[in-house]
Protein backbone atom coordinates (compact mmCIF):
# COMPACT_ATOMS: atom_id res chain seq x y z
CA UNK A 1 18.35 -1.70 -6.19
CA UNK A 2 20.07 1.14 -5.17
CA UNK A 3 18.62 4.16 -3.01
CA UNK A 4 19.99 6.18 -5.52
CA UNK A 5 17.93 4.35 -8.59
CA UNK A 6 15.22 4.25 -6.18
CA UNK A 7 15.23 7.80 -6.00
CA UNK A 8 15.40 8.35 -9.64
CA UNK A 9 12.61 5.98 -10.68
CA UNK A 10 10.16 7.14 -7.77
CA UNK A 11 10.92 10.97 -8.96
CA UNK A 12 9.54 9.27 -12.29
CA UNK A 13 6.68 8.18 -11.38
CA UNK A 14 5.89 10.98 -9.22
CA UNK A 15 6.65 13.48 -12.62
CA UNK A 16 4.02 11.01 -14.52
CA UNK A 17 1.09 11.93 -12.06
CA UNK A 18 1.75 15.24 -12.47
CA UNK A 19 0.52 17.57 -15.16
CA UNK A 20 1.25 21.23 -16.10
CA UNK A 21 -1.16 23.93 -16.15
CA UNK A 22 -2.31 26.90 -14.49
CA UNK A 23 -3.38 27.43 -11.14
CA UNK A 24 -6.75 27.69 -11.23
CA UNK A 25 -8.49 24.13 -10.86
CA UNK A 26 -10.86 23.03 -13.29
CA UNK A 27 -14.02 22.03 -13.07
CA UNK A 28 -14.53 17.88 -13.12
CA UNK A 29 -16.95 15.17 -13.25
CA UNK A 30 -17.58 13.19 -10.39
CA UNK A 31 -15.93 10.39 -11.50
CA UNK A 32 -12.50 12.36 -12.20
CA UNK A 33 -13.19 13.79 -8.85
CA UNK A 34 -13.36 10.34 -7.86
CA UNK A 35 -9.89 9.17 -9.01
CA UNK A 36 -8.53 12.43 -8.40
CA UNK A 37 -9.53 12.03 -4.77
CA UNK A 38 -8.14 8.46 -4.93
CA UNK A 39 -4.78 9.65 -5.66
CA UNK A 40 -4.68 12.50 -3.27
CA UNK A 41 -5.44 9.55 -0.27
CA UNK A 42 -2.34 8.27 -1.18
CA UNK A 43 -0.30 11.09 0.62
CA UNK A 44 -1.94 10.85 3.60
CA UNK A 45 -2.05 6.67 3.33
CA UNK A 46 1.59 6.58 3.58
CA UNK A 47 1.84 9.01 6.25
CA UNK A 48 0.09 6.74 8.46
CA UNK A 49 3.13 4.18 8.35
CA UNK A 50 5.25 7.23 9.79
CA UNK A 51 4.20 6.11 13.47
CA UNK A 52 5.75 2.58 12.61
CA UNK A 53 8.53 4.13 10.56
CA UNK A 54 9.86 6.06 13.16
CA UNK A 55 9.58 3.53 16.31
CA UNK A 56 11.10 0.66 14.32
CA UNK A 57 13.31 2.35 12.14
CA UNK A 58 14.93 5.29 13.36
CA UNK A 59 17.36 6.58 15.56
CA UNK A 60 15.37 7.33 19.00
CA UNK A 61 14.91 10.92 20.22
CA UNK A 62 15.71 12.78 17.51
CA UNK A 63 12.81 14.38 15.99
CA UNK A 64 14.29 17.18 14.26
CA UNK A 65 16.79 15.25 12.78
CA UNK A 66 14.35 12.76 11.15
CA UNK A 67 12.45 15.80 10.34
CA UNK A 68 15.57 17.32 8.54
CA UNK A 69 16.34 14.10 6.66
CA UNK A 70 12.75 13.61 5.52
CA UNK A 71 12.96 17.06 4.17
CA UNK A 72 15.45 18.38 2.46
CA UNK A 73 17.39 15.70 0.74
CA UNK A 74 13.59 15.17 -0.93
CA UNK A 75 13.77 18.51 -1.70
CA UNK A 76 16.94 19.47 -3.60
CA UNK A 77 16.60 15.76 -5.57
CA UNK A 78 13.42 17.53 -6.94
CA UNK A 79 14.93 20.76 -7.38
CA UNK A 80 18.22 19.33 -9.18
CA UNK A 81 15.38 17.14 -11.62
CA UNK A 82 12.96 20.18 -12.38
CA UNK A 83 15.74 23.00 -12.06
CA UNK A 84 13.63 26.05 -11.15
CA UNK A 85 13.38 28.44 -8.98
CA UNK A 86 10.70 30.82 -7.49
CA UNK A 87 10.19 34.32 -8.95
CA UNK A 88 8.15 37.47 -7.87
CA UNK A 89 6.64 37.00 -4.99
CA UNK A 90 6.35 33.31 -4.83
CA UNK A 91 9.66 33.51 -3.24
CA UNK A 92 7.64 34.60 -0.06
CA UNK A 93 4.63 32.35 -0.39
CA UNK A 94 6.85 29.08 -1.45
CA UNK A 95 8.85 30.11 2.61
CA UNK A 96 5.46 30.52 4.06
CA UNK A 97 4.06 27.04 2.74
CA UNK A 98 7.42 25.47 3.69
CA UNK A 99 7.60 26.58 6.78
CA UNK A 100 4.01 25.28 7.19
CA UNK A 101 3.82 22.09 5.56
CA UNK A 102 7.62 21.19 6.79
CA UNK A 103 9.72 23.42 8.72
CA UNK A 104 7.43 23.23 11.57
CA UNK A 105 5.22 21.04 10.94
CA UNK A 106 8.02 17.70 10.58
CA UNK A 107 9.56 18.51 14.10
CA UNK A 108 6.56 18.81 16.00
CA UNK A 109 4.77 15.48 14.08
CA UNK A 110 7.33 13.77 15.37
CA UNK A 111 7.62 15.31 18.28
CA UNK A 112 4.34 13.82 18.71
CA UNK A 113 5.15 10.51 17.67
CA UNK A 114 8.02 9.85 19.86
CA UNK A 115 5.59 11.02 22.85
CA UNK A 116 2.32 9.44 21.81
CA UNK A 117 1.42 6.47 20.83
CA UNK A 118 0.23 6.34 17.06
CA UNK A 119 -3.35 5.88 18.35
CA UNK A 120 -3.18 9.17 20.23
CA UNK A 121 -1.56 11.15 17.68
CA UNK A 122 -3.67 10.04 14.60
CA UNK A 123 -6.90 10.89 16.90
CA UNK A 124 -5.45 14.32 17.31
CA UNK A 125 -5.45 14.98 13.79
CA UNK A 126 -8.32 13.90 13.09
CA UNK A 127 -9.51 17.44 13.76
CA UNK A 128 -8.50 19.01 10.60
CA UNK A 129 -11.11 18.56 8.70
CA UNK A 130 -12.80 20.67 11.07
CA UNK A 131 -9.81 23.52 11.53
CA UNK A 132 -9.65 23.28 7.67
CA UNK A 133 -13.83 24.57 7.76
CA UNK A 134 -12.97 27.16 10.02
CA UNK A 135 -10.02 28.83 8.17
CA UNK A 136 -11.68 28.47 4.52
CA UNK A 137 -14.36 31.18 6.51
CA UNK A 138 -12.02 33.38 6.81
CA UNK A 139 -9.77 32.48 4.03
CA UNK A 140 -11.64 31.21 1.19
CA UNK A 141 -14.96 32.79 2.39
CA UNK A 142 -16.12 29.57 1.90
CA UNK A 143 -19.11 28.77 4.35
CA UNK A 144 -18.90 25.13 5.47
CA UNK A 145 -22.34 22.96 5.25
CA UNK A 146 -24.00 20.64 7.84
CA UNK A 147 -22.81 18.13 6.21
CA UNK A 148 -19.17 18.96 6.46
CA UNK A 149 -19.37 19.58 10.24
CA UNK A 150 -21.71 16.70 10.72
CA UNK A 151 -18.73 14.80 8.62
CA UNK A 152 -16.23 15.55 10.69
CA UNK A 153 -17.21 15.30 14.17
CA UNK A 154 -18.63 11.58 12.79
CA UNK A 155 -14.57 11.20 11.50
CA UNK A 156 -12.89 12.33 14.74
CA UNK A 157 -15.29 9.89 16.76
CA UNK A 158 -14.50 6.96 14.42
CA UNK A 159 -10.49 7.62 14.77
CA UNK A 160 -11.03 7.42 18.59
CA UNK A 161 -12.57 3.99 18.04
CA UNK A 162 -10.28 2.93 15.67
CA UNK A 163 -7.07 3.83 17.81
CA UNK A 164 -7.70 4.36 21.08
CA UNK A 165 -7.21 2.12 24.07
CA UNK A 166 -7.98 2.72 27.47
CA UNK A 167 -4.02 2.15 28.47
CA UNK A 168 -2.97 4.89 26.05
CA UNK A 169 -0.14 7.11 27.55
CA UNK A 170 -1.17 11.01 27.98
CA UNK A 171 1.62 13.47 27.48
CA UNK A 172 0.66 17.38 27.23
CA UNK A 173 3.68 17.99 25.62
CA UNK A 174 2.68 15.62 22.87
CA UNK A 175 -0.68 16.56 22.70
CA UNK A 176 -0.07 20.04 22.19
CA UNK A 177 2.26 19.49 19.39
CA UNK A 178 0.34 17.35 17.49
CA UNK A 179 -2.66 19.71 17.80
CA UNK A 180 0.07 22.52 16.35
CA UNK A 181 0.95 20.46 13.67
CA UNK A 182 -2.21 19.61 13.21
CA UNK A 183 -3.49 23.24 12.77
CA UNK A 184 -0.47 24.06 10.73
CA UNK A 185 -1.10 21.92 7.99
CA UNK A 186 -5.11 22.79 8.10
CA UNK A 187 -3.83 26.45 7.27
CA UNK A 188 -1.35 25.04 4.68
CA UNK A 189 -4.19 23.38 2.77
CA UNK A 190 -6.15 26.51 2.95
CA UNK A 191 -3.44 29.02 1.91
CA UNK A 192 -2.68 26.62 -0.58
CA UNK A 193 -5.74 26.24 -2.01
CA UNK A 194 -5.92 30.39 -2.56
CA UNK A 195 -2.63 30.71 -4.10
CA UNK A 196 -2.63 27.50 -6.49
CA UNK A 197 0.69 27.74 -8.12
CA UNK A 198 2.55 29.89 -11.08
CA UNK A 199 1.52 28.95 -14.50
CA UNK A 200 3.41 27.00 -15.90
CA UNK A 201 5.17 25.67 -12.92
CA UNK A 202 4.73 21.72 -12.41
CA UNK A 203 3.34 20.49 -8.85
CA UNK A 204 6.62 18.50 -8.37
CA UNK A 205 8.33 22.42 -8.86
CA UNK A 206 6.42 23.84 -6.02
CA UNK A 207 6.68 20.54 -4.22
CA UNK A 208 10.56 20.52 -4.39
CA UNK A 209 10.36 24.59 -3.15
CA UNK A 210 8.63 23.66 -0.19
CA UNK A 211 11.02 20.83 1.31
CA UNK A 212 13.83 22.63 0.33
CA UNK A 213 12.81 25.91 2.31
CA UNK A 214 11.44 23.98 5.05
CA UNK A 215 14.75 21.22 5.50
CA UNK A 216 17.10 24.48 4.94
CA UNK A 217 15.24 25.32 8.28
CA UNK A 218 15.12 22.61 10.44
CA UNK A 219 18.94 21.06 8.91
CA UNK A 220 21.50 23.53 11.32
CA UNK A 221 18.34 23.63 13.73
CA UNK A 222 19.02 19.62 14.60
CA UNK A 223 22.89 19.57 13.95
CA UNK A 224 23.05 22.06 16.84
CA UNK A 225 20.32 20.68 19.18
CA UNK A 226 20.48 16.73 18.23
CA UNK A 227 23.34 16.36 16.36
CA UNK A 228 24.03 13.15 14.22
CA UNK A 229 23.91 9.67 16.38
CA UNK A 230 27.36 7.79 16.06
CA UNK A 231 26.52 5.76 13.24
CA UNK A 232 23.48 5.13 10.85
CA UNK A 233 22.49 1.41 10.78
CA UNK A 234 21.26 -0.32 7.66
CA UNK A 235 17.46 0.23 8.85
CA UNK A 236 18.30 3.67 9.77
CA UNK A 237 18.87 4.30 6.10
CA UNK A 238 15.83 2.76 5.08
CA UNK A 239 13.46 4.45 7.48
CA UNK A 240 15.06 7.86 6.08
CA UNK A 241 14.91 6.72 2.56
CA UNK A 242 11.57 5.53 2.78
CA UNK A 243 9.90 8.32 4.78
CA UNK A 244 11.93 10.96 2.08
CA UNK A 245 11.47 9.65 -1.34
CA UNK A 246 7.89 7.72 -0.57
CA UNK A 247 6.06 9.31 2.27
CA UNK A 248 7.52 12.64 0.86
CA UNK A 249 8.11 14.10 -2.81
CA UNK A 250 5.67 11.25 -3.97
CA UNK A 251 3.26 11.92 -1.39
CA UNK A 252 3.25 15.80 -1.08
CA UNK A 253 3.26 15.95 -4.81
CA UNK A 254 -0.25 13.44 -4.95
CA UNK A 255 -1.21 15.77 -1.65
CA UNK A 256 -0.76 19.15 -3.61
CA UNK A 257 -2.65 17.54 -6.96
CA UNK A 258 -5.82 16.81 -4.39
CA UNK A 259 -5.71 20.36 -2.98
CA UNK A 260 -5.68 21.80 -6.14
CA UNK A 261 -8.22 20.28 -8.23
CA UNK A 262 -10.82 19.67 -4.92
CA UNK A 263 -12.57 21.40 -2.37
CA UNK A 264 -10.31 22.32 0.90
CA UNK A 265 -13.02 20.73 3.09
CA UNK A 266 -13.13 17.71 0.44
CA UNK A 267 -9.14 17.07 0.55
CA UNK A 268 -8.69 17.27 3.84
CA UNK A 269 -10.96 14.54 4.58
CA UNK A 270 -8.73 12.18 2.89
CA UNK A 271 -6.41 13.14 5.76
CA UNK A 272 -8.57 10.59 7.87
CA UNK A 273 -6.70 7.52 5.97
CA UNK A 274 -3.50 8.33 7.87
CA UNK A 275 -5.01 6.48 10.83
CA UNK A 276 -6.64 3.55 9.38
CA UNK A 277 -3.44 2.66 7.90
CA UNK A 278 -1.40 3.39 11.31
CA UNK A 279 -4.06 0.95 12.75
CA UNK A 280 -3.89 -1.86 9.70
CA UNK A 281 0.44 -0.93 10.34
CA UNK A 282 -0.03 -2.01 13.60
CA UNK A 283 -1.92 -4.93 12.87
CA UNK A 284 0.82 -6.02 10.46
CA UNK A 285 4.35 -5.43 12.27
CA UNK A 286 3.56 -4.63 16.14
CA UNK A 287 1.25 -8.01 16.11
CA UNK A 288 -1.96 -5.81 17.38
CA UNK A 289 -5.40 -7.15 16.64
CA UNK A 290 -8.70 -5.42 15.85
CA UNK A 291 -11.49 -5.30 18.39
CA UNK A 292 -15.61 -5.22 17.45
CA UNK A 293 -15.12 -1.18 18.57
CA UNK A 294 -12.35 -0.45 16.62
CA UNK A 295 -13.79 -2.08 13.77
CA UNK A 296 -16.73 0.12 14.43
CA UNK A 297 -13.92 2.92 14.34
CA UNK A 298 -13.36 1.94 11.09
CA UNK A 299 -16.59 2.02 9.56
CA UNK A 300 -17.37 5.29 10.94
CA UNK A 301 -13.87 6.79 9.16
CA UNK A 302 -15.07 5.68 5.69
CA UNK A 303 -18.61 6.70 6.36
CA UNK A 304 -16.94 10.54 7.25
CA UNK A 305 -14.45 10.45 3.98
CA UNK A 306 -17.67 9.74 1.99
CA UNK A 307 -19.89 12.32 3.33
CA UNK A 308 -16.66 14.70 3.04
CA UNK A 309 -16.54 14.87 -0.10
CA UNK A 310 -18.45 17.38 -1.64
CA UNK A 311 -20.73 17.72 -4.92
CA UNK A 312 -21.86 20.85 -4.93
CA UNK A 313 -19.83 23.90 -4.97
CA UNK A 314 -19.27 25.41 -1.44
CA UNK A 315 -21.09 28.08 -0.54
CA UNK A 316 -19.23 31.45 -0.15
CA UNK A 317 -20.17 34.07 2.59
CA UNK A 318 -20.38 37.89 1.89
């Protein structure tokens, strides 16, 4: 098959997941919070193959190029299939979330990843949940509970478990830009979550908006600063095409959907399945095994992504 009638018949899929109506999110039973939330993990499921993606697949040291490439081709195939653009002042807050969610968020995650190993970098953001509490106080003037906080300091020790050795490499650089990416996209969930999206405007619209704005950004950015390696091998294209049309518009889109219809605290829980599929990645294609702590690791992730997810509404401060 093609990567161009890949394209077109994952933009299909994505468009069949996604429904049209207004911005406010609706209130749902458990169980449609249930497969709502089960959907949503899918974003951040794929996201944890990145780490592999990127070592095996791409062209080294060039971060904002694979960030460019992840970006914005995604985004103008969604554009040219939902053909609309922003009005009013969504033309503002469709830059902001771009800039957020991709134009600086892409280049530092894989900043990170080329500097860190994937156990590292996954235990790094492993802290949203808990930036994603802090800025719904000020944002949402949503007050987290106990069990929230309790949730994610029980998730960020069970990533450490789960992906942490004691030979793992240290690099400040690294560090500090997957915390900035980290905190980026804990104040993209948050912002989105007050804003929703324009009636009438489908998530893959506001999906497509985003990339776009965000790989118009970071494109002349790694032309100038990177440029293009001599030639693109056969898994070169693959890495791209995969991490664009799979671990992007089809993931952001199933991302968005979560944010919308759940909690912010609730959502960004889910975020905690980027490691355990990094780990069960590794496993897989770098021939890594599983020790009794990591499989520890791993019960303690599930255990926080259950007690993350709330069923009552959160409580709002004054």
């Amino acid at each position: 098959m093609s990567i161009t009638s890949s394209t077109a018949t994952a933009a299909a899929a994505a468009r069949s997941i996604t429904t049209k109506h207004s911005a406010k999110a609706p209130r749902t039973s458990a169980k449609a919070a249930a497969g709502i939330a089960a959907l949503a993990a899918i974003g951040p499921a794929t996201w944890g193959t990145t780490y592999v993606t990127t070592t095996e697949l791409l062209p080294p040291d060039r971060p904002l190029l694979a960030a460019a490439l992840r970006a914005l081709p995604a985004g103008l195939i969604l554009l040219a299939l939902t053909r609309r653009l922003p009005r009013g002042d969504w033309w503002w807050k469709a830059a902001v979330l771009g800039v957020l969610n991709f134009g600086a968020f892409f280049p530092l995650l894989f900043f990170g990843a080329y500097r860190l190993p994937g156990g590292v970098a996954s235990t790094i953001s492993a802290v949203m949940p808990l930036l994603v509490a802090g800025f719904g106080v000020g944002v949402l003037k949503v007050r987290p509970t106990r069990r929230t906080l309790i949730a994610g300091l029980v998730g960020v020790a069970g990533v450490a478990l789960l992906v942490l050795r004691g030979s793992a490499a240290v690099d400040l650089a690294g560090i500090a830009a997957m915390l900035t990416a980290t905190t980026l996209m804990a104040l993209a969930v948050v912002l989105s979550k007050r804003w929703g999206r324009p009636e009438g405007v489908s998530l893959l619209t506001l999906t497509g908006w985003q990339l776009t704005v965000g790989g118009l950004i970071l494109a002349p950015i790694a032309l100038t600063a990177e440029g293009l390696p001599d030639h693109f091998t056969g898994a070169n294209i693959a890495g791209y095409a995969y991490l664009g049309i799979i671990g992007t518009a089809i993931a952001y889109a199933l991302w968005f959907r979560g944010i919308e219809r759940l909690p912010a605290s609730s959502v960004s829980f889910l975020g905690l399945t980027n490691p355990v599929v990094a780990t069960l990645a590794g496993l897989l294609f770098l021939g890594q095994t599983l020790t009794v702590w990591q499989l520890a690791g791993l019960v303690l992730v599930l255990a926080s992504v259950f007690l993350g997810q709330q069923r009552r509404a959160p409580r709002r401060t004054a």
